[in-house]
Protein backbone atom coordinates (compact mmCIF):
# COMPACT_ATOMS: atom_id res chain seq x y z
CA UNK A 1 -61.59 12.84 -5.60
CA UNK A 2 -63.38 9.70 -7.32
CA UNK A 3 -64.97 7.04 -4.37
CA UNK A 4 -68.38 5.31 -5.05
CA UNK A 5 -71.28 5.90 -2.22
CA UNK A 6 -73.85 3.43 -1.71
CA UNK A 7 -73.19 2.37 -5.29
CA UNK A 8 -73.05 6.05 -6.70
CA UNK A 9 -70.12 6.55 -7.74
CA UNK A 10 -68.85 10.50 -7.75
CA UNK A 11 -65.49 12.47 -8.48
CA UNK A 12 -66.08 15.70 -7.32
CA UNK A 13 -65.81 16.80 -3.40
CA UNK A 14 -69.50 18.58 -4.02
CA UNK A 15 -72.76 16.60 -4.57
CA UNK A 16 -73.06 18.76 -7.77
CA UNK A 17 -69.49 19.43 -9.46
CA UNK A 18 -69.76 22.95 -7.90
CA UNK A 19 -66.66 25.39 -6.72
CA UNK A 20 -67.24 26.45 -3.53
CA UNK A 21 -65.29 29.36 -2.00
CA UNK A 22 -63.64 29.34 1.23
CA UNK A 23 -63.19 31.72 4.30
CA UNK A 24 -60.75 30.97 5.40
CA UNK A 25 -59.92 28.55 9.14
CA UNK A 26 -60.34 31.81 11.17
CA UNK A 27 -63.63 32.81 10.28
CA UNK A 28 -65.09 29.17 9.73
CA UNK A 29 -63.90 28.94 13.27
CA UNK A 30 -65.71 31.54 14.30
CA UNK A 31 -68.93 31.05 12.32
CA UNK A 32 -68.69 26.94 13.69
CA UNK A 33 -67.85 27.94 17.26
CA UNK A 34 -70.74 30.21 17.60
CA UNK A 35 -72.98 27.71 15.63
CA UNK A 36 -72.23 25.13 18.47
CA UNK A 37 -72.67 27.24 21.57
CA UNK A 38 -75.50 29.65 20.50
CA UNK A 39 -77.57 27.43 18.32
CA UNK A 40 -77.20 24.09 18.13
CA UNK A 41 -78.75 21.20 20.82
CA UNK A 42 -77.76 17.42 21.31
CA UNK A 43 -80.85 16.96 18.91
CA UNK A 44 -79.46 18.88 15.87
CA UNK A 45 -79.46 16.92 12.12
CA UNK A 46 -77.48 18.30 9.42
CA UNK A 47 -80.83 20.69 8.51
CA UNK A 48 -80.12 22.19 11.77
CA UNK A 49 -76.65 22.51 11.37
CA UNK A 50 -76.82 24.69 8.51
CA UNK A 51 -79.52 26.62 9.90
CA UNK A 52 -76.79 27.03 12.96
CA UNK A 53 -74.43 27.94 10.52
CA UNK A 54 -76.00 30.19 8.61
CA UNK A 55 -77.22 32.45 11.77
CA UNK A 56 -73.93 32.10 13.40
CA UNK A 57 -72.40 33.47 9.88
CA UNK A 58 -75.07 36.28 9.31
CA UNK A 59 -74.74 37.57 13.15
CA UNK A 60 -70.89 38.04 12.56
CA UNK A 61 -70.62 39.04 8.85
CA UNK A 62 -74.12 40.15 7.79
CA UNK A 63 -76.88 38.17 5.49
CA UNK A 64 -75.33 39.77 2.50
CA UNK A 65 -72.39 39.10 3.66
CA UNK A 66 -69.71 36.97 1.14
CA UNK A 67 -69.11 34.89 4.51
CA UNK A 68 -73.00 34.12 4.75
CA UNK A 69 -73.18 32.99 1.09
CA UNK A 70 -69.91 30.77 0.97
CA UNK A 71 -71.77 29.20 4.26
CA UNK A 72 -74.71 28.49 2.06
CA UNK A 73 -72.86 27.33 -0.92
CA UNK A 74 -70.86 25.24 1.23
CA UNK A 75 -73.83 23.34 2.36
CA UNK A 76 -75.88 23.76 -1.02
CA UNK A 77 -72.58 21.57 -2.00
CA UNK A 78 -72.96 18.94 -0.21
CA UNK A 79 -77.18 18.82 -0.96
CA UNK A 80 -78.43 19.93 2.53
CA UNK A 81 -80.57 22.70 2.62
């Protein structure tokens, strides 16, 4: 939805106007929950976090996996990489 940032003002959920595809609340779950307690520390920035992530999503579903890639779309979404 439209909301202004810092002064920027945006109207799009993504920092680009990209579609992101979902995986649903079970496996985000699961790729989130084994983020947290396998890779992540109290010292982890959003970088981190979607290093977590991605690991976490490529140990359960594979690096070529469609999971692994909506996990870096996600965050390529929202301009962390």
């Amino acid at each position: 939805g439209a909301k202004t940032v810092n002064g920027v003002s945006y109207d799009s959920p993504t920092y680009d106007d990209s579609t992101v595809t979902g995986i649903g609340i079970d496996k985000a779950a699961q790729v989130w929950f084994k983020a947290l307690s396998e890779y992540m520390t109290s010292t982890t920035d959003y970088a981190d976090a979607r290093e977590a992530t991605l690991s976490a999503a490529g140990d359960l579903y594979g690096a070529d996996s469609a999971e692994y890639q909506a996990v870096d779309a996600a965050w390529a979404a929202i301009n962390v990489s």
